[in-house]
PDB file of N, CA and C in Angstrom:
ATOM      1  N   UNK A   1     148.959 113.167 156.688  1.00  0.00           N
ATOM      2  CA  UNK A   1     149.590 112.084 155.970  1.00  0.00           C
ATOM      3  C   UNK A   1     149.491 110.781 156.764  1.00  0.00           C
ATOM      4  N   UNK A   2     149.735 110.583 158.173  1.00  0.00           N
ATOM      5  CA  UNK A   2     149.729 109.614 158.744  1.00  0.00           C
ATOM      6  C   UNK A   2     148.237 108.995 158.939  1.00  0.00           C
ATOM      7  N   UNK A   3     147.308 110.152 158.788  1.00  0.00           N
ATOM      8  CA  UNK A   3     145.777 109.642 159.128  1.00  0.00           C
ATOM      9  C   UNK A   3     145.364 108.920 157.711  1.00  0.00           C
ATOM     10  N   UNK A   4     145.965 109.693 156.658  1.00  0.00           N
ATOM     11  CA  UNK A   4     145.610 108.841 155.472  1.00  0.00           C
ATOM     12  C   UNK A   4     146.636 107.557 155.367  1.00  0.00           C
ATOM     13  N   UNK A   5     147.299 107.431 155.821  1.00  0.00           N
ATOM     14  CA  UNK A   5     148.197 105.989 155.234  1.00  0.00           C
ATOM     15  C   UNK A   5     147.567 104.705 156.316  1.00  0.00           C
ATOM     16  N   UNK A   6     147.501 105.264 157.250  1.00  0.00           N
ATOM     17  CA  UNK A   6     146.312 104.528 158.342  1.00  0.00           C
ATOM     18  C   UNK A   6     145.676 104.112 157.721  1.00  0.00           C
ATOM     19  N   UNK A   7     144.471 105.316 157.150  1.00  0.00           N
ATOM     20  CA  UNK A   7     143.051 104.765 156.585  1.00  0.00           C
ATOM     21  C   UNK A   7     143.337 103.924 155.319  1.00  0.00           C
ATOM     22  N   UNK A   8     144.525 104.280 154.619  1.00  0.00           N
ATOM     23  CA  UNK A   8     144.588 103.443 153.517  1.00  0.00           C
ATOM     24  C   UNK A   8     145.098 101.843 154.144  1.00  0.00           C
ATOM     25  N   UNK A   9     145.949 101.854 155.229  1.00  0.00           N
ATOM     26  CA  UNK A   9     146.127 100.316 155.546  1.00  0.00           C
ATOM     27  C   UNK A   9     145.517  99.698 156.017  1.00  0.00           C
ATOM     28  N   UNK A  10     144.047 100.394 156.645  1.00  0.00           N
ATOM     29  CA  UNK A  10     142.962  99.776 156.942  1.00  0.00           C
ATOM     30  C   UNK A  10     141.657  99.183 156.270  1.00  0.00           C
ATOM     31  N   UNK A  11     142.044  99.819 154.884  1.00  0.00           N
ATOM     32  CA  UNK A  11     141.551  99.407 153.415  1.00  0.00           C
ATOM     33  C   UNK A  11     141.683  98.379 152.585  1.00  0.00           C
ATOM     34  N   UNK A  12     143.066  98.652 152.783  1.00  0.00           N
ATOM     35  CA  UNK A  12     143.943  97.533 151.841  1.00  0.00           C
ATOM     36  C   UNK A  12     143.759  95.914 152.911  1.00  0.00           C
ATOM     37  N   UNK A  13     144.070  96.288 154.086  1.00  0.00           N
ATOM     38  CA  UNK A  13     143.774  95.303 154.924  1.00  0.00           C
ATOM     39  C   UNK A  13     142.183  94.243 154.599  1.00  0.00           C
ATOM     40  N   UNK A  14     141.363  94.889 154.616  1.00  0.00           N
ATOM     41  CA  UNK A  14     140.042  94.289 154.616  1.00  0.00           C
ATOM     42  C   UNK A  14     139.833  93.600 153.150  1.00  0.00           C
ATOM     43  N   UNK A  15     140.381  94.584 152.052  1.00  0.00           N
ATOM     44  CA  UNK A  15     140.011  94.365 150.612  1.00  0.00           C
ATOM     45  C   UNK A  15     141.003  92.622 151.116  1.00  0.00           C
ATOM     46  N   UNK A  16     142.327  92.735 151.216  1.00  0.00           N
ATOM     47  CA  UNK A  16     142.802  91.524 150.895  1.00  0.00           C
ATOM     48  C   UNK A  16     142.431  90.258 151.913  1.00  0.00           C
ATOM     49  N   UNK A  17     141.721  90.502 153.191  1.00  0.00           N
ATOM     50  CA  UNK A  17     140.623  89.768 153.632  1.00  0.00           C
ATOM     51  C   UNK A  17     139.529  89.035 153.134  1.00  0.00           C
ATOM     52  N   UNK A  18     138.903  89.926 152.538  1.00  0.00           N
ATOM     53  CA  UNK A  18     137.918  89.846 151.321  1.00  0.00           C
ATOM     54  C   UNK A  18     138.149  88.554 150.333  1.00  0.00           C
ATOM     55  N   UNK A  19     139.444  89.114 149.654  1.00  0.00           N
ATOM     56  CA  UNK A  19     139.496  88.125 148.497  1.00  0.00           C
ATOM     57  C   UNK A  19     140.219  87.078 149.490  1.00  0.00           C
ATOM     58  N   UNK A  20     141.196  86.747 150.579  1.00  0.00           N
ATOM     59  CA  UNK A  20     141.267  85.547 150.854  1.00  0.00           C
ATOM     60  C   UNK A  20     140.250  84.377 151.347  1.00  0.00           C
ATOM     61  N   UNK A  21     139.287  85.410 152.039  1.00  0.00           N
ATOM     62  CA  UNK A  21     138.085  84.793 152.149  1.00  0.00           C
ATOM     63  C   UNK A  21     136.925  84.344 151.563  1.00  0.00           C
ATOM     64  N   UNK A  22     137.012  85.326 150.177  1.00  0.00           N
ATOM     65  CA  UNK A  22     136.060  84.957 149.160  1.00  0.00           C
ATOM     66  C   UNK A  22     136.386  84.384 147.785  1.00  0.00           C
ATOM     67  N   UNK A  23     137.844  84.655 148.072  1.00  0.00           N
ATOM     68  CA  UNK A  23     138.354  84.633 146.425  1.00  0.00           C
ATOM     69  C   UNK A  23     137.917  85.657 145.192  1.00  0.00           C
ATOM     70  N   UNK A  24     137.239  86.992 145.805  1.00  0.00           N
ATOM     71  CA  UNK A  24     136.680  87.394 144.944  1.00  0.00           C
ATOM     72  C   UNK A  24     137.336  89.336 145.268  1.00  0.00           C
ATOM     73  N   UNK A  25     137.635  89.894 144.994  1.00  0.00           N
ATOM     74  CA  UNK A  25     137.974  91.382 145.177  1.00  0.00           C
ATOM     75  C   UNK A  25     136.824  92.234 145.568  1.00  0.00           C
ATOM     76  N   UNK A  26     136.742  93.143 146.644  1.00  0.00           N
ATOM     77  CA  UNK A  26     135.267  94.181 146.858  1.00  0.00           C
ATOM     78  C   UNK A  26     135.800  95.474 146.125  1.00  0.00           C
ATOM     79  N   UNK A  27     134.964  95.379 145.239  1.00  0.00           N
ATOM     80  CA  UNK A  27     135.096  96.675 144.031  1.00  0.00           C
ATOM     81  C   UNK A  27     135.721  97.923 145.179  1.00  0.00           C
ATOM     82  N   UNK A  28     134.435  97.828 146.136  1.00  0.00           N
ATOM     83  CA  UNK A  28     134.137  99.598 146.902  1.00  0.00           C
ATOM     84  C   UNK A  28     135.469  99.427 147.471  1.00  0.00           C
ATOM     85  N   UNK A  29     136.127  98.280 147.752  1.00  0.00           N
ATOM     86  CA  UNK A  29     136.640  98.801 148.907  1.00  0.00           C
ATOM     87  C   UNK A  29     138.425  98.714 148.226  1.00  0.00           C
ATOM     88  N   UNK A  30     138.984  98.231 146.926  1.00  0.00           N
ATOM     89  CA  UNK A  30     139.850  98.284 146.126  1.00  0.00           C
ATOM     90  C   UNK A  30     139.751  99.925 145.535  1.00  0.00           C
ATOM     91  N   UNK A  31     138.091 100.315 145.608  1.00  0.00           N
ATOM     92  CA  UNK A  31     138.067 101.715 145.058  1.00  0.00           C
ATOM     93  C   UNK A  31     138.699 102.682 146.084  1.00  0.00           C
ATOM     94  N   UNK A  32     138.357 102.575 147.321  1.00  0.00           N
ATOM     95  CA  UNK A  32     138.617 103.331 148.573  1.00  0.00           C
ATOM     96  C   UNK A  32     140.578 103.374 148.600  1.00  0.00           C
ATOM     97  N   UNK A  33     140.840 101.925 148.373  1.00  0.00           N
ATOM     98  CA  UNK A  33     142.205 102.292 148.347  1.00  0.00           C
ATOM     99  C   UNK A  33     142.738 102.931 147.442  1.00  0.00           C
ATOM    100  N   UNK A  34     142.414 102.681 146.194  1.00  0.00           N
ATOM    101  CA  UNK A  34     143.225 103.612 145.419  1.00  0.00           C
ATOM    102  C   UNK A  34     142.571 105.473 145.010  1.00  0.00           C
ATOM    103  N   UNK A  35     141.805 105.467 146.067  1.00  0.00           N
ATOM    104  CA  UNK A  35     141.872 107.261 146.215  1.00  0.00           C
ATOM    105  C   UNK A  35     142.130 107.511 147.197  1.00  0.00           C
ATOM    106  N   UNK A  36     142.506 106.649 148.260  1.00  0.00           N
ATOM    107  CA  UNK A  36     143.043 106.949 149.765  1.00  0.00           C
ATOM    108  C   UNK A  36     144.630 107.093 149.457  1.00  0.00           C
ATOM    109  N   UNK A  37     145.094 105.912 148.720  1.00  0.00           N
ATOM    110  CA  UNK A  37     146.340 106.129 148.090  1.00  0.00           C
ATOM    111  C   UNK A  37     146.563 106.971 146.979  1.00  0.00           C
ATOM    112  N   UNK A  38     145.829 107.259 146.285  1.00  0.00           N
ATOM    113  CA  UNK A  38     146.115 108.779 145.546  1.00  0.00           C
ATOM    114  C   UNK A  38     146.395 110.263 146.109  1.00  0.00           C
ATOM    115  N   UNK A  39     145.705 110.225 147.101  1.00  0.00           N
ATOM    116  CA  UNK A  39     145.378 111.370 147.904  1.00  0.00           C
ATOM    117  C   UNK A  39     146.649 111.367 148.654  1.00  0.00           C
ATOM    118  N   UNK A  40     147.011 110.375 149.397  1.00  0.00           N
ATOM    119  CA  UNK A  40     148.410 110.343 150.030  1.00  0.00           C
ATOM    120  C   UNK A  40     149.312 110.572 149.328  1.00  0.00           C
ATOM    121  N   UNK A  41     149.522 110.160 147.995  1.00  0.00           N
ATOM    122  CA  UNK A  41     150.573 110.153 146.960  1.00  0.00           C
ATOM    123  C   UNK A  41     150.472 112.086 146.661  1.00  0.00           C
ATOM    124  N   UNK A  42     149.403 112.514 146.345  1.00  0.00           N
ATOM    125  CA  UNK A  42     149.466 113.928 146.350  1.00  0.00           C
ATOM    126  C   UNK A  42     149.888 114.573 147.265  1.00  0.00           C
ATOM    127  N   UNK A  43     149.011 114.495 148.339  1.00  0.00           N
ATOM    128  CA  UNK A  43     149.491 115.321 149.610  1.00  0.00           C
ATOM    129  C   UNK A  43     151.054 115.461 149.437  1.00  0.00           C
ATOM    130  N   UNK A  44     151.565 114.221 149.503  1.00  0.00           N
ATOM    131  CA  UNK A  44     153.355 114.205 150.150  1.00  0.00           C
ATOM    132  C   UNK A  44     153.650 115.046 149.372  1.00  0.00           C
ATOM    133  N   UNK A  45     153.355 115.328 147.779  1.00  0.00           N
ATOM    134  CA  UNK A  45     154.236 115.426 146.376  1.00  0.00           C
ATOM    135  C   UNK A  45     153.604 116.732 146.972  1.00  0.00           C
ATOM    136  N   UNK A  46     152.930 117.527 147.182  1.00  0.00           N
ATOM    137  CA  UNK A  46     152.085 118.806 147.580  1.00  0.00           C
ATOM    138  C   UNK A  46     152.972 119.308 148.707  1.00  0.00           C
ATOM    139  N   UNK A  47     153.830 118.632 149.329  1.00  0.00           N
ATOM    140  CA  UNK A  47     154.459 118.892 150.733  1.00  0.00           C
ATOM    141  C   UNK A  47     155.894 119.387 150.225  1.00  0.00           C
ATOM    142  N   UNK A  48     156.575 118.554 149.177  1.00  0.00           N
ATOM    143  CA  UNK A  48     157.666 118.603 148.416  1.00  0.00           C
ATOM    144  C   UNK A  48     157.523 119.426 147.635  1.00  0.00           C
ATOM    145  N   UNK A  49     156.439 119.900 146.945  1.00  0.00           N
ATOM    146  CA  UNK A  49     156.629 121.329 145.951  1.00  0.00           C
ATOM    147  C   UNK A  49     156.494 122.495 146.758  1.00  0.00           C
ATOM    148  N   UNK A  50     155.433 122.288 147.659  1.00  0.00           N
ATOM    149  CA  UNK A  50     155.882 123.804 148.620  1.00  0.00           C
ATOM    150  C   UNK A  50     157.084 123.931 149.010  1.00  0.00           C
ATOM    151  N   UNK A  51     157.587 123.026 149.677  1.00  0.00           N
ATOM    152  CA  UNK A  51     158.673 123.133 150.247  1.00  0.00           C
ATOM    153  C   UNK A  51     159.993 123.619 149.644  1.00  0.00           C
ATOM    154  N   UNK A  52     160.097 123.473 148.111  1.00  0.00           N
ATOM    155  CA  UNK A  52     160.754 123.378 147.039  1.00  0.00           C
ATOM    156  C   UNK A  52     160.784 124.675 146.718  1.00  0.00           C
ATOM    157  N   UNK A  53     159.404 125.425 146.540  1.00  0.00           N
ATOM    158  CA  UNK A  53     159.387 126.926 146.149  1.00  0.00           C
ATOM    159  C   UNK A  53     159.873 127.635 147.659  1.00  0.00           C
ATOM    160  N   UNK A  54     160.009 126.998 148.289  1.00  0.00           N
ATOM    161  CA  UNK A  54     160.812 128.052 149.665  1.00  0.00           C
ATOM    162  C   UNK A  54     159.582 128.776 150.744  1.00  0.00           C
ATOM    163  N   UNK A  55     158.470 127.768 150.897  1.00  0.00           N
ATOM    164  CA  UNK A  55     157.999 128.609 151.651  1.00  0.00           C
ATOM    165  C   UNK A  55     158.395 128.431 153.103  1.00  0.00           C
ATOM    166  N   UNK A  56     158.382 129.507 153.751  1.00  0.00           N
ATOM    167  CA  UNK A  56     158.454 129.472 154.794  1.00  0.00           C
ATOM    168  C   UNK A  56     160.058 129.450 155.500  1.00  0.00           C
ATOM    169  N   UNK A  57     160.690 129.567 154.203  1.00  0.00           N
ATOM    170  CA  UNK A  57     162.532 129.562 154.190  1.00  0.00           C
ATOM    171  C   UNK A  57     162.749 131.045 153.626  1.00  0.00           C
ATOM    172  N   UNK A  58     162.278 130.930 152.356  1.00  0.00           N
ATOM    173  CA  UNK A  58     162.332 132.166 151.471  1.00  0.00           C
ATOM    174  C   UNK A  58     160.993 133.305 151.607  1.00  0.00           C
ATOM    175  N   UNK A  59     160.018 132.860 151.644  1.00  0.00           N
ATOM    176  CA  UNK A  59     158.771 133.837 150.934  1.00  0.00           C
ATOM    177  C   UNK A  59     157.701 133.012 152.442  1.00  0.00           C
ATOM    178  N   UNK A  60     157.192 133.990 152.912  1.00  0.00           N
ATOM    179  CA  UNK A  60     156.145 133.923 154.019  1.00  0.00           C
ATOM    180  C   UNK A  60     154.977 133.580 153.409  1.00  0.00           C
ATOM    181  N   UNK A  61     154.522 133.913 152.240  1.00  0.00           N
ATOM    182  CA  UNK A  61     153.066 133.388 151.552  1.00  0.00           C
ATOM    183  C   UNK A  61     153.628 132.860 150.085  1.00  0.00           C
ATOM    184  N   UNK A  62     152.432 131.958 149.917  1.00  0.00           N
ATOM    185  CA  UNK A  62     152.483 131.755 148.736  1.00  0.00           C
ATOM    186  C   UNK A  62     151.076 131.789 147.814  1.00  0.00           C
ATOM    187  N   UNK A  63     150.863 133.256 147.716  1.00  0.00           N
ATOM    188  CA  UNK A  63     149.506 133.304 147.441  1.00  0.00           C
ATOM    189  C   UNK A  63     149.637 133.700 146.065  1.00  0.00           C
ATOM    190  N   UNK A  64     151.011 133.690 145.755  1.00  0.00           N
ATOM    191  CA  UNK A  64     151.242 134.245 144.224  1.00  0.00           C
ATOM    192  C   UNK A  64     151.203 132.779 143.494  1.00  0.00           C
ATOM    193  N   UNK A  65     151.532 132.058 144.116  1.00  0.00           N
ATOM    194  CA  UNK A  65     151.450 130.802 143.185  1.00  0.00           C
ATOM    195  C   UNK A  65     150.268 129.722 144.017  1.00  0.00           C
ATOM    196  N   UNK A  66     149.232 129.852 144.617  1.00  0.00           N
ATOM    197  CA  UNK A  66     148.516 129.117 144.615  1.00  0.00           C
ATOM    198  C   UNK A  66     147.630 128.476 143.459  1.00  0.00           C
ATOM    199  N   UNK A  67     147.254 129.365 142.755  1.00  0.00           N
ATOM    200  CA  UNK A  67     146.214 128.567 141.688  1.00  0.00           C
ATOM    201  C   UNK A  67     147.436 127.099 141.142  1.00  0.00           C
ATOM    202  N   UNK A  68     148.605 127.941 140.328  1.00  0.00           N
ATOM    203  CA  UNK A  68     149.385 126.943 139.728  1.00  0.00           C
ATOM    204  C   UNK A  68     150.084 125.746 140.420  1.00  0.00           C
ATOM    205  N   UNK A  69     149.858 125.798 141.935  1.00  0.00           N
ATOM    206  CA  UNK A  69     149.860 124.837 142.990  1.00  0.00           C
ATOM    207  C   UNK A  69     148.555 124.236 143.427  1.00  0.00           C
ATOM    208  N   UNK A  70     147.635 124.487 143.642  1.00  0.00           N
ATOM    209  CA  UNK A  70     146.312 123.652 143.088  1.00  0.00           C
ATOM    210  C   UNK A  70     146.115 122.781 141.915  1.00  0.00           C
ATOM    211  N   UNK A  71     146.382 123.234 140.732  1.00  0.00           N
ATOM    212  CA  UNK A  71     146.359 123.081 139.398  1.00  0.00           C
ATOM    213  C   UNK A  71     147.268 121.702 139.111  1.00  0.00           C
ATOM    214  N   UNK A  72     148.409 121.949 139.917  1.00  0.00           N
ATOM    215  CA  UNK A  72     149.358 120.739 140.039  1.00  0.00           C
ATOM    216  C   UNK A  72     149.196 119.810 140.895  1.00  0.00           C
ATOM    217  N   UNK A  73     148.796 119.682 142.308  1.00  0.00           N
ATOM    218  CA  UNK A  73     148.200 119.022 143.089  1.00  0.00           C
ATOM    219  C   UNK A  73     147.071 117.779 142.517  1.00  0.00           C
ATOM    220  N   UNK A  74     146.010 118.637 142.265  1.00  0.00           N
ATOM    221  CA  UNK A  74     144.684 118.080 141.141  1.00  0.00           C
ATOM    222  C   UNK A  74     145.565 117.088 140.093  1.00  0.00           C
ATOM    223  N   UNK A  75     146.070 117.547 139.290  1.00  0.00           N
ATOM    224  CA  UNK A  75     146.952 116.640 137.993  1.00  0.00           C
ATOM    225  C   UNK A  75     147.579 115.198 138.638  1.00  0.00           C
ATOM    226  N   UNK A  76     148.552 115.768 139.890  1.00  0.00           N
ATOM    227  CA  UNK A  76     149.142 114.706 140.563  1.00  0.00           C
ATOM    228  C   UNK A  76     148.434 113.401 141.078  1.00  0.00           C
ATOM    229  N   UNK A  77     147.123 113.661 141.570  1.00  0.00           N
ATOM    230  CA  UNK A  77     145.605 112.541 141.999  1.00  0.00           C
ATOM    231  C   UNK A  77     145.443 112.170 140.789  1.00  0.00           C
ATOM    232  N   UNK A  78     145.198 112.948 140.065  1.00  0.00           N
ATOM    233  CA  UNK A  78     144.252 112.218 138.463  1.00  0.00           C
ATOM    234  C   UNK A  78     145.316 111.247 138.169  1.00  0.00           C
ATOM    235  N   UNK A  79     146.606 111.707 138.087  1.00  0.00           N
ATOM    236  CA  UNK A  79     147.883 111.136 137.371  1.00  0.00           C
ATOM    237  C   UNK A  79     148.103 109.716 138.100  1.00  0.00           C
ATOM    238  N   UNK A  80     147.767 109.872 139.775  1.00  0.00           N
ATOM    239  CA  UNK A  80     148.149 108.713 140.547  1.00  0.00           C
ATOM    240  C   UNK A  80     146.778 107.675 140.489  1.00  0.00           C
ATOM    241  N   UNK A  81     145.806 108.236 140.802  1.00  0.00           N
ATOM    242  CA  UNK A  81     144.638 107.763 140.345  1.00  0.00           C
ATOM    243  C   UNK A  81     144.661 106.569 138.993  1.00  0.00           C
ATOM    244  N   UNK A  82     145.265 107.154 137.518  1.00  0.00           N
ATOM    245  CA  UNK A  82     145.362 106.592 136.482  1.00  0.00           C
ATOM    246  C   UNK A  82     146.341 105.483 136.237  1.00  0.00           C
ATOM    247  N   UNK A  83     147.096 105.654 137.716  1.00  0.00           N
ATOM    248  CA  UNK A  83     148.472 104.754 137.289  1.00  0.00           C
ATOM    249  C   UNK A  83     148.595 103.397 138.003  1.00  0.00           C
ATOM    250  N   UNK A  84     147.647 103.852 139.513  1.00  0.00           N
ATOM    251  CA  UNK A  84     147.047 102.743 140.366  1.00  0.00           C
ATOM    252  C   UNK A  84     145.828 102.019 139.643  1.00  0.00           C
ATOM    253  N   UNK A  85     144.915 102.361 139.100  1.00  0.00           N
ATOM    254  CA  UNK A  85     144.171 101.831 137.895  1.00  0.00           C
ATOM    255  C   UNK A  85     144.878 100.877 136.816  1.00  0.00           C
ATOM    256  N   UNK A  86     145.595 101.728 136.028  1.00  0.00           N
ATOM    257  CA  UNK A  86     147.031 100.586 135.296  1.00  0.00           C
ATOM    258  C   UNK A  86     147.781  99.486 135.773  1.00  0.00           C
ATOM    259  N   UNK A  87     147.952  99.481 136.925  1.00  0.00           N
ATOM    260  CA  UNK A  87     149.038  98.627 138.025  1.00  0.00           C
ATOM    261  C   UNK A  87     147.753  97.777 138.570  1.00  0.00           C
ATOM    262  N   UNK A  88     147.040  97.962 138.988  1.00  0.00           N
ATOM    263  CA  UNK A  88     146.001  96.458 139.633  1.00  0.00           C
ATOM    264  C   UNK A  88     145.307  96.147 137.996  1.00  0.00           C
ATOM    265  N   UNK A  89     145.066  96.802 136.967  1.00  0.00           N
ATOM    266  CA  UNK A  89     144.568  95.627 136.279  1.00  0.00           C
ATOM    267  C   UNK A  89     145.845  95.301 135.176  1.00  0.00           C
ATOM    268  N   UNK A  90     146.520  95.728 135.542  1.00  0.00           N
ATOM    269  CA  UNK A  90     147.899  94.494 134.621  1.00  0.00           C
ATOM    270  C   UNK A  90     148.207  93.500 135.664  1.00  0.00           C
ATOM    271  N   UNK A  91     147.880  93.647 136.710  1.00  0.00           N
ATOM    272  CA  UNK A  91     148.175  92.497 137.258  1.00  0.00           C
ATOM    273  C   UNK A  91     147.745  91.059 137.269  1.00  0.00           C
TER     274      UNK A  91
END
């Protein structure tokens, strides 16, 4: 988590370099943030649902619910993905 919020503030950093210096936004590198920040936004939410089903409190594996914890993980990126997309172009 900390290596990605890094890499994402080292993203966000340059992109808004970019446009102060150019006045203009770098596609790649507005793209980089918002899957660096998706990915972070999952991970955590991925940290909070394990944690939630009790692993490692209650139940030593959780191999009974991995797929449907994958399955949710995946949704959570697409979902954050779609919403950081929504939020920079309403802006």
């Amino acid at each position: 988590m900390l290596l990605l919020s890094t890499l994402e503030c080292f993203f966000s950093y340059f992109d808004l370099w970019k446009l102060n210096l150019d006045g203009k936004t770098s596609i790649w590198l507005g793209m980089a943030v918002m899957l660096l920040t998706s990915l972070r936004l999952a991970g955590s939410r991925l940290v909070v649902l394990v944690l939630c089903l009790g692993y490692s409190i209650v139940m030593n594996t959780l191999e009974k619910y991995s797929q449907a914890i994958g399955i949710l993980t995946f949704l959570l990126f697409v979902a954050s993905c779609c919403n950081y997309t929504v939020e920079v172009i309403n802006q």
